[in-house]
C-alpha atoms as a PDB file:
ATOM      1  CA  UNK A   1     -32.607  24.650 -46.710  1.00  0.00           C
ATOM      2  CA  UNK A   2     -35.045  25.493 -49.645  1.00  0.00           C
ATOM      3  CA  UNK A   3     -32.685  24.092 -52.528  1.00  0.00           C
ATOM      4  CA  UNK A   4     -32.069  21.550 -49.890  1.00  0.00           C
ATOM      5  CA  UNK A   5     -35.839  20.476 -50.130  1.00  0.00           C
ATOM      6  CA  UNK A   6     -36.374  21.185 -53.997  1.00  0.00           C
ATOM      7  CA  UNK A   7     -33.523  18.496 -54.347  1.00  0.00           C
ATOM      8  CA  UNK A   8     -34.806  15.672 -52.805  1.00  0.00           C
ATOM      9  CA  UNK A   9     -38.273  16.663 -54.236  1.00  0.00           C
ATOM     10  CA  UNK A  10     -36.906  16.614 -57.781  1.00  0.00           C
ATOM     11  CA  UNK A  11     -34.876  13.584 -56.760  1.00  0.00           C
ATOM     12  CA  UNK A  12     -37.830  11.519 -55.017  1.00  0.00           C
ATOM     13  CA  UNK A  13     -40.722  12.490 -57.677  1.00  0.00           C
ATOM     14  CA  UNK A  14     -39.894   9.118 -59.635  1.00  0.00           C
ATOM     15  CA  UNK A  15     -40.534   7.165 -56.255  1.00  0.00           C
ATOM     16  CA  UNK A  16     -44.568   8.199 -56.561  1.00  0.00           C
ATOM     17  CA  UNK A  17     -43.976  11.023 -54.001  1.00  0.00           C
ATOM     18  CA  UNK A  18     -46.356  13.414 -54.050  1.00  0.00           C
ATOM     19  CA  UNK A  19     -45.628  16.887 -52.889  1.00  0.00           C
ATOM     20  CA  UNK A  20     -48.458  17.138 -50.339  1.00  0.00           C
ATOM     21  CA  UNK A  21     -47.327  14.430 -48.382  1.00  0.00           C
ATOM     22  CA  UNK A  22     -43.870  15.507 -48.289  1.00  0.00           C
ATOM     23  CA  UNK A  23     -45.161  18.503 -47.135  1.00  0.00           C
ATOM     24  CA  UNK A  24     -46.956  17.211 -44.057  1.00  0.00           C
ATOM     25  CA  UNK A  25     -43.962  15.108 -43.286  1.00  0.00           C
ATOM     26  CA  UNK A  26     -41.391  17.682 -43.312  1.00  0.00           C
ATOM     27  CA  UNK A  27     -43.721  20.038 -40.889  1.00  0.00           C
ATOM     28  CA  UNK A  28     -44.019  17.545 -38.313  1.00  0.00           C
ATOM     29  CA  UNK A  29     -40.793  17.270 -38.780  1.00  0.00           C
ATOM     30  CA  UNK A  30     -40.061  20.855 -38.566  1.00  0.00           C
ATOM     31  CA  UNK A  31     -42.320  20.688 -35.375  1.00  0.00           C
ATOM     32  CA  UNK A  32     -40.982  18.358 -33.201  1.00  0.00           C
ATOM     33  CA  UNK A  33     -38.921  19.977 -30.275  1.00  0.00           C
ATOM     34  CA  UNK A  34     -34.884  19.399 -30.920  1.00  0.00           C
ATOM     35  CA  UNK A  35     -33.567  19.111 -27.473  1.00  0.00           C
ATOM     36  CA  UNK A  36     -35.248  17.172 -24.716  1.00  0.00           C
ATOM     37  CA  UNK A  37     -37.107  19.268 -22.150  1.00  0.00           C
ATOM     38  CA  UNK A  38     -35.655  20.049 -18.793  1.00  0.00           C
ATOM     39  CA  UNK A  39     -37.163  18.365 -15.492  1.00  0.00           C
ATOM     40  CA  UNK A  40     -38.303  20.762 -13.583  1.00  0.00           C
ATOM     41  CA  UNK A  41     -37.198  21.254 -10.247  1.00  0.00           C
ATOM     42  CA  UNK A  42     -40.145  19.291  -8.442  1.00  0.00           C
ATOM     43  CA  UNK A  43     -39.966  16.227 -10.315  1.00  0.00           C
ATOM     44  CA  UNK A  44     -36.257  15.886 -10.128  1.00  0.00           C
ATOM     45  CA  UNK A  45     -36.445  16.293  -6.541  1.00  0.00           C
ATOM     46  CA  UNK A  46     -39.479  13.510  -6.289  1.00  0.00           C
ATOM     47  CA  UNK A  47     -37.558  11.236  -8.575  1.00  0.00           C
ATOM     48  CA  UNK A  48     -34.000  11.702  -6.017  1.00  0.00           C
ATOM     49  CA  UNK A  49     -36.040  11.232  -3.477  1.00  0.00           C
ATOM     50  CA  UNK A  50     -37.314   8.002  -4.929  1.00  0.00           C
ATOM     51  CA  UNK A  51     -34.236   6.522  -5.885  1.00  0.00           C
ATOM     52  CA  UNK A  52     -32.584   7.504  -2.878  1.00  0.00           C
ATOM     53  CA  UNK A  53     -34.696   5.078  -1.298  1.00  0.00           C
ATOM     54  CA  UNK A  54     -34.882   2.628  -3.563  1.00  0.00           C
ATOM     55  CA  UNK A  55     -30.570   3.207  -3.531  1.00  0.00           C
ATOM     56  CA  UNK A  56     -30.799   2.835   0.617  1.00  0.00           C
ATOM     57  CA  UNK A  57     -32.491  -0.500   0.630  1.00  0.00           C
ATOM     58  CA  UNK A  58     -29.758  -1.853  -1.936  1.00  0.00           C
ATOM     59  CA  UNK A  59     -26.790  -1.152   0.503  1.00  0.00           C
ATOM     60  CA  UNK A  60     -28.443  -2.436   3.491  1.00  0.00           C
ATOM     61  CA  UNK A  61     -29.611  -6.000   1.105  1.00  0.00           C
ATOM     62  CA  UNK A  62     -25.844  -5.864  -0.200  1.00  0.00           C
ATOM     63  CA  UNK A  63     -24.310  -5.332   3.467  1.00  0.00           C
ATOM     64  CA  UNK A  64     -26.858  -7.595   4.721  1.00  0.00           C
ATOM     65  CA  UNK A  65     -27.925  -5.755   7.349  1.00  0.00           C
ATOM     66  CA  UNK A  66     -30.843  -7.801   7.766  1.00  0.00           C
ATOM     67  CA  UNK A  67     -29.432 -10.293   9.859  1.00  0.00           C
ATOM     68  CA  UNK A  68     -29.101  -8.301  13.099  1.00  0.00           C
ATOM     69  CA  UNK A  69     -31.937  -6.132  12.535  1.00  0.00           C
ATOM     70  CA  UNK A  70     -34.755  -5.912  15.289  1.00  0.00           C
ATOM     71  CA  UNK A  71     -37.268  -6.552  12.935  1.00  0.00           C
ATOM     72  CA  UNK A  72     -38.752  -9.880  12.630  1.00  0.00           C
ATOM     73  CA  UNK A  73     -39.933  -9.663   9.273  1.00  0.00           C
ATOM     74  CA  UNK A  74     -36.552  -8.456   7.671  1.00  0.00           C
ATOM     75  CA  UNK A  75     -34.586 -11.052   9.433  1.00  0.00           C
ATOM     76  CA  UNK A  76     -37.764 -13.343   8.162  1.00  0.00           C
ATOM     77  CA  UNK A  77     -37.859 -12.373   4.759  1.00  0.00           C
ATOM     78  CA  UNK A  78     -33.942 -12.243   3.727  1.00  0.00           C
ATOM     79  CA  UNK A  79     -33.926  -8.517   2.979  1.00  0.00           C
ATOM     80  CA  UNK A  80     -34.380  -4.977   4.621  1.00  0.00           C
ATOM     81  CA  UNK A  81     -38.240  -4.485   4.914  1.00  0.00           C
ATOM     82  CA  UNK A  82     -37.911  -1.984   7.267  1.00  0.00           C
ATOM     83  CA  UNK A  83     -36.616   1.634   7.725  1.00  0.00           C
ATOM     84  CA  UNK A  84     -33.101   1.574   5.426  1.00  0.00           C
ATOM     85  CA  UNK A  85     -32.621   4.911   6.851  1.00  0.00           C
ATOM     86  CA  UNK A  86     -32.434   3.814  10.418  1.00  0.00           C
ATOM     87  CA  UNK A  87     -30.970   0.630   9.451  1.00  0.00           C
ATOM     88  CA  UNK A  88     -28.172   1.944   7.424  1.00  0.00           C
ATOM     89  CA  UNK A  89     -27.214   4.185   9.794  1.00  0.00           C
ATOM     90  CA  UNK A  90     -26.627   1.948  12.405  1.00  0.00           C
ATOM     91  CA  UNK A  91     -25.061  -0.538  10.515  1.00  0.00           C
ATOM     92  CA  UNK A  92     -22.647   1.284   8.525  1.00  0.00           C
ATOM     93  CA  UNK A  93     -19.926   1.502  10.778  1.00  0.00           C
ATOM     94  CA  UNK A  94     -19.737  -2.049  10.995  1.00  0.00           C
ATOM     95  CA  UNK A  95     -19.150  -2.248   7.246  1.00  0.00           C
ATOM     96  CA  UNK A  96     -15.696  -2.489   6.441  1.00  0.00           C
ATOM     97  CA  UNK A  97     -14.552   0.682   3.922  1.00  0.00           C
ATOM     98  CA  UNK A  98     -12.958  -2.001   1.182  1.00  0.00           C
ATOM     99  CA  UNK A  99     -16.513  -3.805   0.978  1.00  0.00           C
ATOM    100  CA  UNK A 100     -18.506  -0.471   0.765  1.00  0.00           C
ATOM    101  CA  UNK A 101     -16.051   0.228  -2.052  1.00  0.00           C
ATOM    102  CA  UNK A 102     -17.139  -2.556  -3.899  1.00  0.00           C
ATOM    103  CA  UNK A 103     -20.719  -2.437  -3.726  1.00  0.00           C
ATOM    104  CA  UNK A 104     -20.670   0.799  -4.772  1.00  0.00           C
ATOM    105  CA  UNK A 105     -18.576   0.363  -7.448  1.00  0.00           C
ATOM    106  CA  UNK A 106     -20.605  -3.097  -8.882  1.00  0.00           C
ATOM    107  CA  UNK A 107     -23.848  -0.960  -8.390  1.00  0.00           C
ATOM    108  CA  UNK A 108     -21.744   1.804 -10.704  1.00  0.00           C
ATOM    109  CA  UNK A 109     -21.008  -0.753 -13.324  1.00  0.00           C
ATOM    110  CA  UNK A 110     -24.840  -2.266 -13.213  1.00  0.00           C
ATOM    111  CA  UNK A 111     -26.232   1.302 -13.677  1.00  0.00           C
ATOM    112  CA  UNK A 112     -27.698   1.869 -17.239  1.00  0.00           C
ATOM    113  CA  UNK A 113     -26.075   4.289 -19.530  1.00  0.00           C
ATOM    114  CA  UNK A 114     -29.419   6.360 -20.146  1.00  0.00           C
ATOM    115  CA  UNK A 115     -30.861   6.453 -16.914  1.00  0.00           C
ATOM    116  CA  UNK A 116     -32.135  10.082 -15.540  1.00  0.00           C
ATOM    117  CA  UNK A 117     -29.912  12.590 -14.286  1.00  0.00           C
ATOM    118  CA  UNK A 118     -31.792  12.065 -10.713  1.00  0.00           C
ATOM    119  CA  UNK A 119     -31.154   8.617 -10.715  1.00  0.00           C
ATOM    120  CA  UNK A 120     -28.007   8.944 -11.403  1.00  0.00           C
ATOM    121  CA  UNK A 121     -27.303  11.715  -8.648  1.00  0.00           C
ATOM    122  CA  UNK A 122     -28.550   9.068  -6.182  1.00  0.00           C
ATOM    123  CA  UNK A 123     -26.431   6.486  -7.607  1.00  0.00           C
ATOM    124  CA  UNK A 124     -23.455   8.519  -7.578  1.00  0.00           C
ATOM    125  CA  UNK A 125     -24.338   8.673  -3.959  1.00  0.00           C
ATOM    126  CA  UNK A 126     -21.639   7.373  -1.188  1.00  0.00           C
ATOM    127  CA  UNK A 127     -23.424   5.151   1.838  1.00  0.00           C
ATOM    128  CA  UNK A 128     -22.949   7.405   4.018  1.00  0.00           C
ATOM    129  CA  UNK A 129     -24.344  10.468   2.042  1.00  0.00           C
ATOM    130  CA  UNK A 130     -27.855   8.383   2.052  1.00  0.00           C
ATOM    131  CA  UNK A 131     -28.714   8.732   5.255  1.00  0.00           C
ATOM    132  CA  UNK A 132     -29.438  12.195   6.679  1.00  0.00           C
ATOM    133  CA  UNK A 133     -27.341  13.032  10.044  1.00  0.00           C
ATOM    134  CA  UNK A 134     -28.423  15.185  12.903  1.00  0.00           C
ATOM    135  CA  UNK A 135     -26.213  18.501  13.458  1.00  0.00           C
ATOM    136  CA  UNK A 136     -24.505  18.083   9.711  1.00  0.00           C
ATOM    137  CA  UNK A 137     -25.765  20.048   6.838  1.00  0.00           C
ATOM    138  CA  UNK A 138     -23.564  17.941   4.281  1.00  0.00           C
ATOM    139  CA  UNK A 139     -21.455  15.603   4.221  1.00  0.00           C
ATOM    140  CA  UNK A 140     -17.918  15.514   5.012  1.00  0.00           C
ATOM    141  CA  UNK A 141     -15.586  15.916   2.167  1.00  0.00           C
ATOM    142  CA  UNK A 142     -12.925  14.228   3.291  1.00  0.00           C
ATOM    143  CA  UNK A 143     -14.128  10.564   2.843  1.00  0.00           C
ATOM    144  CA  UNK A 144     -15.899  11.439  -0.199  1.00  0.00           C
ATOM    145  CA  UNK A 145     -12.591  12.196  -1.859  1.00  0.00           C
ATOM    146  CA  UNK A 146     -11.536   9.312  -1.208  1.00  0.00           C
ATOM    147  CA  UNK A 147     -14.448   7.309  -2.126  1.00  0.00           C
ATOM    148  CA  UNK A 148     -13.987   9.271  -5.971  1.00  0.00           C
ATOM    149  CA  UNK A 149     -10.272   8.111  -6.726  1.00  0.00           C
END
């Protein structure tokens, strides 16, 4: 790494570089960290927790679940304003499979290559894995198999 250094010191003195400079730049280089630091455990849960969310409210806008909600405002508005939790539980089973498919699949292809490994876990996230069910600790792995083909 040393000849490394002398080289393109002996090679850049022409171009007006002085050594002190190249100095500083080469220990902030030296300095910065090489790999990204890791989320810690908190924050990644925060940030699922967020995007789950934000991931619930898309299926029941996409499904339009709106329309026979019992809220005014949502029905008022166009969109799920409400609980998506509630909402998406209820109306999921009169979603047909091949349209769930779908929406999943276009919200797949709109999700940006560099997003966070939280937001992605969300994503990644079957309709029916977003809302949390009473008496089932996970869900069933059955129709998420099939969701992943």
């Amino acid at each position: 790494m040393k000849r490394r250094i002398d080289l393109v010191m002996t090679h850049d003195a022409d171009r007006a570089l002085d050594r002190t400079t190249f100095a500083v730049a080469f220990a902030i280089f030296q300095a910065t960290p090489k790999t990204k630091p890791k989320l810690q455990p908190p924050d990644a849960a925060a940030r699922f927790a967020i995007e789950k969310a934000l991931q619930q409210r898309r299926y029941c806008n996409a499904f339009a679940l709106w329309r026979t909600c019992r809220d005014k405002l949502c029905r008022r508005e166009g969109a799920c304003l409400g609980d998506a939790n509630a909402c998406l539980k209820l109306g999921l089973t009169r979603v047909p499979y091949d349209l769930q498919r779908r929406v999943r699949n276009a919200i797949l292809k709109a999700t940006p290559n560099n997003i966070g490994a939280p937001e992605r876990k969300a994503r990644q996230c079957l309709p029916e894995d977003l809302y949390e069910r009473r008496g089932a600790n996970s869900p069933s792995a059955g129709s998420a198999a099939a969701w992943r083909r």
